[in-house]
Protein backbone atom coordinates (compact mmCIF):
# COMPACT_ATOMS: atom_id res chain seq x y z
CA UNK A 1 101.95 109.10 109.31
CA UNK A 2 102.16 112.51 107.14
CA UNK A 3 102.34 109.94 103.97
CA UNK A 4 99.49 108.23 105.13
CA UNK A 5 97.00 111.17 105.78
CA UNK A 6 97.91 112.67 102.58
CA UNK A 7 97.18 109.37 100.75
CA UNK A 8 93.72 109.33 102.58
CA UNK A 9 93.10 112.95 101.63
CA UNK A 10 94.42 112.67 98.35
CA UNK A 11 91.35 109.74 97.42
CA UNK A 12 88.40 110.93 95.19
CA UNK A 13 85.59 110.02 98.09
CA UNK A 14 87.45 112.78 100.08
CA UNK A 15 87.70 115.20 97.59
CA UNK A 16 83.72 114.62 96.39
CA UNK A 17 83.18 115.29 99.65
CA UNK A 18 85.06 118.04 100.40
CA UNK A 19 83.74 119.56 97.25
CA UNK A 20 80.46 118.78 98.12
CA UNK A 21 80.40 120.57 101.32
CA UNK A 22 81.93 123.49 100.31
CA UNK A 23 78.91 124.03 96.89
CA UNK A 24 76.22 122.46 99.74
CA UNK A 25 77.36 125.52 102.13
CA UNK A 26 76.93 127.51 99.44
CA UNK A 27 73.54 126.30 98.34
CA UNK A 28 72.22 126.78 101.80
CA UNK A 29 73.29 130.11 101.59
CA UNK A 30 71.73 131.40 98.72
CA UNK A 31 68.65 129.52 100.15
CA UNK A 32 68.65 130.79 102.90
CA UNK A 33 68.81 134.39 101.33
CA UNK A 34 65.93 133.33 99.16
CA UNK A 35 63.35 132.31 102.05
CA UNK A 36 64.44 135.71 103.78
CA UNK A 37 64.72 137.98 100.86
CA UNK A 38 62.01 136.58 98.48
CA UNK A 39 59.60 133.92 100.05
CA UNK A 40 58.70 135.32 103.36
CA UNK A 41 58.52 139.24 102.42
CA UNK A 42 55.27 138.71 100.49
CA UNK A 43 54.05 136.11 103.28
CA UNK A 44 54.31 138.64 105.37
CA UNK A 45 52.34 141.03 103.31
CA UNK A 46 49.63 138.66 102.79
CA UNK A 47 49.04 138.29 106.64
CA UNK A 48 49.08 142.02 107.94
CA UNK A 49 52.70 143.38 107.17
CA UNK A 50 54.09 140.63 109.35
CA UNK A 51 58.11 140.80 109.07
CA UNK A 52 58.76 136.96 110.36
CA UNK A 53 62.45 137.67 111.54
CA UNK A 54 60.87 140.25 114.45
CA UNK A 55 58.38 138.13 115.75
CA UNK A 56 59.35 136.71 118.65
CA UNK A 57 57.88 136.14 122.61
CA UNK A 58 59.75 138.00 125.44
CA UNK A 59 59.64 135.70 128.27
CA UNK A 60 60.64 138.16 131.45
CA UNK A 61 57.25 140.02 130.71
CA UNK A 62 58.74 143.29 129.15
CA UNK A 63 57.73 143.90 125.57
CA UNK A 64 60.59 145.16 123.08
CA UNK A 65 60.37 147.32 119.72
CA UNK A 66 62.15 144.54 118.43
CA UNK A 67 64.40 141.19 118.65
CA UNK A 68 67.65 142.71 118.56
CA UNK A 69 66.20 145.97 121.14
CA UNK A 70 65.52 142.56 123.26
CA UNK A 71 68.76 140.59 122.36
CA UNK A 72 70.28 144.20 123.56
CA UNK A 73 68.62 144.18 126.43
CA UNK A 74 69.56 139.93 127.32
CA UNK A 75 65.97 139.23 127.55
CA UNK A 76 65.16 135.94 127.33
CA UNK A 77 63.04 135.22 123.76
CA UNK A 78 61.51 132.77 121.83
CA UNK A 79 62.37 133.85 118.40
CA UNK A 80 59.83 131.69 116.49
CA UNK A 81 59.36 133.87 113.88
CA UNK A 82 63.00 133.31 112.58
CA UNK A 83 62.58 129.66 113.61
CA UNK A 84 59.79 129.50 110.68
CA UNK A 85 62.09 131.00 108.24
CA UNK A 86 64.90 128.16 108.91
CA UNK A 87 61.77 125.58 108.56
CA UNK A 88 60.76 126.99 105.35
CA UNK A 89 64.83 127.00 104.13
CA UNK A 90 65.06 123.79 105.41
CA UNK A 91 62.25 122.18 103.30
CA UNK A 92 63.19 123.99 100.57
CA UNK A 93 66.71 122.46 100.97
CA UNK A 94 65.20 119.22 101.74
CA UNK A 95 63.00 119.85 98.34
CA UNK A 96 65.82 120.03 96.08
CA UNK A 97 67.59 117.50 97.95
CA UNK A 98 64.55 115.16 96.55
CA UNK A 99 64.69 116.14 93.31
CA UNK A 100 68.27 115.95 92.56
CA UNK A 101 68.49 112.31 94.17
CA UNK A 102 65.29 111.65 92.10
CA UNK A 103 66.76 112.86 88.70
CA UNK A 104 70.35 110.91 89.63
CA UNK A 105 68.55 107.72 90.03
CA UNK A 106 66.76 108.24 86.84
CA UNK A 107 69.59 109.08 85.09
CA UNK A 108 71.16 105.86 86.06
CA UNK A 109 71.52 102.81 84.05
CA UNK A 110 70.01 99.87 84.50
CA UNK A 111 72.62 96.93 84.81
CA UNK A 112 72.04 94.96 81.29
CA UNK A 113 71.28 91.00 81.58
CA UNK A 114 73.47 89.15 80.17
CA UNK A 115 71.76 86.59 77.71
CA UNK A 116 72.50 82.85 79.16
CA UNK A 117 75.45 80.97 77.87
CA UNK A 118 74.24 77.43 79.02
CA UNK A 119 71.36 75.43 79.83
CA UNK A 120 70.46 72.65 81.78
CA UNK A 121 70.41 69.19 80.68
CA UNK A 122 66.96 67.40 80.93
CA UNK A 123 68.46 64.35 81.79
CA UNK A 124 71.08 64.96 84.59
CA UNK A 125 70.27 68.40 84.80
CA UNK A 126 74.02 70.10 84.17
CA UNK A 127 75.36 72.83 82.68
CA UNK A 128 76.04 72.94 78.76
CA UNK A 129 76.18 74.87 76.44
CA UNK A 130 72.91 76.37 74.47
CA UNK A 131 74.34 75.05 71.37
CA UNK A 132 75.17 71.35 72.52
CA UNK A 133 73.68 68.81 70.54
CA UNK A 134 74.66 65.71 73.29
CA UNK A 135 75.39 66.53 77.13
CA UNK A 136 79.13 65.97 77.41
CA UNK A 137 78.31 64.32 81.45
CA UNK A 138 75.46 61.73 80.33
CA UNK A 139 76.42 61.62 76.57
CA UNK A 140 72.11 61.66 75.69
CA UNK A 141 71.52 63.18 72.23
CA UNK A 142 69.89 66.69 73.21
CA UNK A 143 66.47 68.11 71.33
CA UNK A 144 67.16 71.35 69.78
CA UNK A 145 65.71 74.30 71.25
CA UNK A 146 64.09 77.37 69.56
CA UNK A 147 66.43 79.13 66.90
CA UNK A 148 69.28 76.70 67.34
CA UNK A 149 70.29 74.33 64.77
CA UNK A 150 69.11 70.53 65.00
């Protein structure tokens, strides 16, 4: 059983994964640290000197200084200004999401054609070869099609 878990662990899907996790974890934080640090301070500004992360609704009627005087105090709160900040992170996330997908799917090839290697007889409509000159199932002499050899 210990062979066979470290076989399954040991494949690359598990490893892209795992690796994937780990850098996505640490993409959320640093975006995460971006919509609080960088994005919402000047928001803020813009409307009043609002500081998102300390607005918030006490719902037993007292009012607090702030969320964590309330947290303190067990009130219960609606803390939608930090809700907005993980909506803007999340879009944000969900933004570069997009664009890497997008670029990876550009970046793909497209699967060539391969050219065709037979043709269909116009008499008894089988497979042979572009170059045949007589259809080796009906034996009729074959016209020669455009850039092959009478």
């Amino acid at each position: 059983m210990l062979k066979d878990f470290k076989a399954f662990v040991m494949k690359g899907n598990v490893l892209d994964l795992a690796v994937a996790v780990i850098i996505g974890a640490a993409f959320g934080a640093i975006v995460v640290s971006f919509v609080n640090d960088i994005v919402m301070p000047p928001i803020g500004m813009a409307l009043g000197h609002v500081d998102f992360k300390e607005m918030f609704i006490s719902l037993n009627g007292q009012t607090y200084a702030t969320l964590a005087a309330a947290k303190a105090a067990a009130a219960p709160v609606i803390a939608y200004g930090q809700f907005l900040n993980t909506v803007v992170t999340f879009l944000i996330i969900a933004f570069v999401i997009f664009l890497v997908v997008r670029t990876a799917s550009k970046l793909q090839r497209k699967p060539e054609v391969a050219a065709p290697s037979t043709r269909d007889c116009p008499y008894c409509f089988t497979a042979i070869p572009i170059p045949a000159t007589r259809c080796p199932h009906c034996t009729s002499q074959l016209v020669a099609q455009k850039g092959q050899p009478a």
